[in-house]
C-alpha atoms as a PDB file:
ATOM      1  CA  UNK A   1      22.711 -15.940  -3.276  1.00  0.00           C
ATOM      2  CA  UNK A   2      21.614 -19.576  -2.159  1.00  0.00           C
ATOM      3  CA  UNK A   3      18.012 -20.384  -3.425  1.00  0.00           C
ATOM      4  CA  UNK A   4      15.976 -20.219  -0.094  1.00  0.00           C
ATOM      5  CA  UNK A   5      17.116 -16.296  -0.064  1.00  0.00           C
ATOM      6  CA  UNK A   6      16.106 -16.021  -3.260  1.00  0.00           C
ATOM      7  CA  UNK A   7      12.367 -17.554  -2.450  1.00  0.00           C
ATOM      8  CA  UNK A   8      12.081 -15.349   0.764  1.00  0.00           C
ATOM      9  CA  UNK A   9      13.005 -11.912  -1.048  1.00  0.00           C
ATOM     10  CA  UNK A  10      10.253 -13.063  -3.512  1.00  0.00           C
ATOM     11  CA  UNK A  11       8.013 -13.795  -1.180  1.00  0.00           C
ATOM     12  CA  UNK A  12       8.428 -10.747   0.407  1.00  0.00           C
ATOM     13  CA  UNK A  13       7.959  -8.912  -2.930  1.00  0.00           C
ATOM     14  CA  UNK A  14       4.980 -10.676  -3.589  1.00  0.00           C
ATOM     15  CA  UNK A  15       3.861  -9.899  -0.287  1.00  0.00           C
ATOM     16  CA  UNK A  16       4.644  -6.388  -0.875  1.00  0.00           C
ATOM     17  CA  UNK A  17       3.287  -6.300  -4.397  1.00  0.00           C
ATOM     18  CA  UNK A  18      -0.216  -7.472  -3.170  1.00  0.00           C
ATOM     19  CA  UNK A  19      -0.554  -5.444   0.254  1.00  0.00           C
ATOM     20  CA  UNK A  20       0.050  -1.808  -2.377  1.00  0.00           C
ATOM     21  CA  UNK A  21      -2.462  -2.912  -4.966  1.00  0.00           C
ATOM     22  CA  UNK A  22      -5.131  -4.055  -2.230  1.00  0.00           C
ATOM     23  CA  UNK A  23      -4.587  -0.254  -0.766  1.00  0.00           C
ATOM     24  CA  UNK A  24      -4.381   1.523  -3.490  1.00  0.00           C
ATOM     25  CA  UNK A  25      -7.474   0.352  -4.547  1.00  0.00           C
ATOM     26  CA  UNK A  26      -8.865   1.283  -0.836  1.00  0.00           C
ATOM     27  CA  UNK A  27      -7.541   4.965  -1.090  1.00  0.00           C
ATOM     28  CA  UNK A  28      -8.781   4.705  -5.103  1.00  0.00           C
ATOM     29  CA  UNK A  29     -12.434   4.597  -4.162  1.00  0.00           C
ATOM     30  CA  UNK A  30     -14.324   6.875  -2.050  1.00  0.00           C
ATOM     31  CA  UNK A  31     -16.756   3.863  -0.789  1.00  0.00           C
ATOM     32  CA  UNK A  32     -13.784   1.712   0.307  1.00  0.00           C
ATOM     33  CA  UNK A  33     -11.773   5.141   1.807  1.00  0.00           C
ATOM     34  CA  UNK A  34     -14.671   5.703   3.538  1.00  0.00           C
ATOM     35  CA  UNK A  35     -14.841   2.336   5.315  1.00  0.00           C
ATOM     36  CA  UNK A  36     -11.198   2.674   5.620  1.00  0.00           C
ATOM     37  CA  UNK A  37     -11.834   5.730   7.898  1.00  0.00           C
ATOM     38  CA  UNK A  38     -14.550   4.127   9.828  1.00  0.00           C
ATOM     39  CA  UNK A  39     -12.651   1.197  10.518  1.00  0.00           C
ATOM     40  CA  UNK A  40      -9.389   3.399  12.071  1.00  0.00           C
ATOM     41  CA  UNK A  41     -12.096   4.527  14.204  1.00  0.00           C
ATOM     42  CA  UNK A  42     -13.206   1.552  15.373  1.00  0.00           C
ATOM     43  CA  UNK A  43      -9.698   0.231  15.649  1.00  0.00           C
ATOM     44  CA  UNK A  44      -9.000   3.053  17.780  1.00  0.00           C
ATOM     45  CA  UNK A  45     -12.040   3.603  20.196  1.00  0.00           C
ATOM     46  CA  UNK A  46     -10.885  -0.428  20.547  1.00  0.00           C
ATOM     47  CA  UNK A  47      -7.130  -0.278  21.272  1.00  0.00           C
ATOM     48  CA  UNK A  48      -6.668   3.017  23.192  1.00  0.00           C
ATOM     49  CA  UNK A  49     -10.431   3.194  24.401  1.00  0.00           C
ATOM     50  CA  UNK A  50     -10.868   6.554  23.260  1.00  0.00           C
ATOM     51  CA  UNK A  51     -12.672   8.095  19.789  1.00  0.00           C
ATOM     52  CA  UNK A  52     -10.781  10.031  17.635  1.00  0.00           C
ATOM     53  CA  UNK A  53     -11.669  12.401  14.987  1.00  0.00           C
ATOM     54  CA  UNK A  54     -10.667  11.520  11.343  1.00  0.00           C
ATOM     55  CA  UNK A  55     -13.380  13.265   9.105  1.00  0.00           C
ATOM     56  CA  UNK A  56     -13.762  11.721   5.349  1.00  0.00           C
ATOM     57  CA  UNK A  57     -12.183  14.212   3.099  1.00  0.00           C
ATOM     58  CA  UNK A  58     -14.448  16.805   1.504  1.00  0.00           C
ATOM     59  CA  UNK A  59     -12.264  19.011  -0.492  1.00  0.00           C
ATOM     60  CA  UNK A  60     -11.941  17.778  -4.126  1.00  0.00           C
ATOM     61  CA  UNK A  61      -8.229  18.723  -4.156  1.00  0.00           C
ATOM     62  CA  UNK A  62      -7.833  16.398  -1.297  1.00  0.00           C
ATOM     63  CA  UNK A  63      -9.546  13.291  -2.496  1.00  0.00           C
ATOM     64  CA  UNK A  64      -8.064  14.079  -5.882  1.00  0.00           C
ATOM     65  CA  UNK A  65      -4.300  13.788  -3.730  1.00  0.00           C
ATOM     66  CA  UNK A  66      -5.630  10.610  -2.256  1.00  0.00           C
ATOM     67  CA  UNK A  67      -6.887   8.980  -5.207  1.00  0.00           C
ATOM     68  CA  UNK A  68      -3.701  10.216  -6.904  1.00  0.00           C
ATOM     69  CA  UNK A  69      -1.831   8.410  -4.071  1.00  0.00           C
ATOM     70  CA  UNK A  70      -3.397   5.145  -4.726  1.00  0.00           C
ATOM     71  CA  UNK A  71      -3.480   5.094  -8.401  1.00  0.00           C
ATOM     72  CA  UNK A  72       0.436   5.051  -7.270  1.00  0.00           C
ATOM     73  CA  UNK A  73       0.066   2.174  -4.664  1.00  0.00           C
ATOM     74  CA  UNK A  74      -1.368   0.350  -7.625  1.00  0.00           C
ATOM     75  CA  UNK A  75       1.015   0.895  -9.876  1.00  0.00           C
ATOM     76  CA  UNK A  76       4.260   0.264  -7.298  1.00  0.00           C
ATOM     77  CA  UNK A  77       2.437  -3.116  -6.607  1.00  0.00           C
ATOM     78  CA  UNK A  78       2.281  -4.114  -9.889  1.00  0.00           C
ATOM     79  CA  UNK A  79       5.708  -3.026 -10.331  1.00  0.00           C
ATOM     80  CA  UNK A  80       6.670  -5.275  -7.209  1.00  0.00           C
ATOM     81  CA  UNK A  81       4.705  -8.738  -8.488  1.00  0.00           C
ATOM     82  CA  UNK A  82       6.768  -8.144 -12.055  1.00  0.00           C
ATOM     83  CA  UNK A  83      10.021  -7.311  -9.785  1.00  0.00           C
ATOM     84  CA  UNK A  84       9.636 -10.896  -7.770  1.00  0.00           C
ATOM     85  CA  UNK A  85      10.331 -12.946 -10.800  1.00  0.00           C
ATOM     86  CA  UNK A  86      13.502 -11.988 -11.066  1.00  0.00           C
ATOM     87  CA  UNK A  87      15.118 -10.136  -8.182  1.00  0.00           C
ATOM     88  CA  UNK A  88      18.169  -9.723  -9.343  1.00  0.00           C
ATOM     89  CA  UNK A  89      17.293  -8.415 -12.470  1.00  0.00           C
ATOM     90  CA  UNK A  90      15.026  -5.574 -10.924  1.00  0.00           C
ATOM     91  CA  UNK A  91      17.757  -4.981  -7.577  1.00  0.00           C
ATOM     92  CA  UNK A  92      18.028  -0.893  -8.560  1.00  0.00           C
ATOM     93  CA  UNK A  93      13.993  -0.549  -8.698  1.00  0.00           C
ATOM     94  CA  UNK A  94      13.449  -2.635  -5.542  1.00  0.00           C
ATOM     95  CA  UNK A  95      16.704  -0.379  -3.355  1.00  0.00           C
ATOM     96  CA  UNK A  96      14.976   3.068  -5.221  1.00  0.00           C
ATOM     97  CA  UNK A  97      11.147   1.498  -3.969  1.00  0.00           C
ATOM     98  CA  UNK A  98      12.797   1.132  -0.377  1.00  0.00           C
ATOM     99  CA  UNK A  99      14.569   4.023  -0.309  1.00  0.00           C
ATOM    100  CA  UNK A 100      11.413   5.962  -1.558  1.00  0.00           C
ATOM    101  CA  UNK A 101       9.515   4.618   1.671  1.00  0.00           C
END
């Protein structure tokens, strides 16, 4: 693999590694979910001119699955950053990671 593939996979890694952790974090907190929620509202009433309706999550059980989902965000991110300094080393967790999404 020539060394400019090499640098592009890592950035992409990187890339990859931050965007999880900086939403996990979002969907780890019920402060930053809830601005989450208000701004897919906004985004929406601005793209499609219409409001939709996307209630914050009241049911413990479901905040519980939410927070449980980003605790995992966090932790595939992390897994991503350590993955990007040496690709080829970490090749089965990055194909399992893409197959998983």
């Amino acid at each position: 693999m020539s060394p400019m593939k090499v640098r592009w996979i890592r950035w992409l890694l990187q890339f990859g590694g931050w965007f999880n952790i900086v939403l996990g974090f979002v969907f780890f907190n019920n402060q930053l979910l809830g601005a989450f929620f208000r701004l897919a509202l906004w985004l929406e009433n601005l793209l499609f001119s219409r409001t939709g309706i996307l209630p914050f999550p009241q049911n413990p059980v479901h905040q519980m699955l939410i927070h449980g989902f980003g605790a995992a965000a966090i932790i595939i991110g992390v897994s991503l950053l350590v993955s990007a300094s040496e690709p080829r080393r970490y090749l089965p967790f990055i194909f399992i990671d893409a197959l998983g999404r």
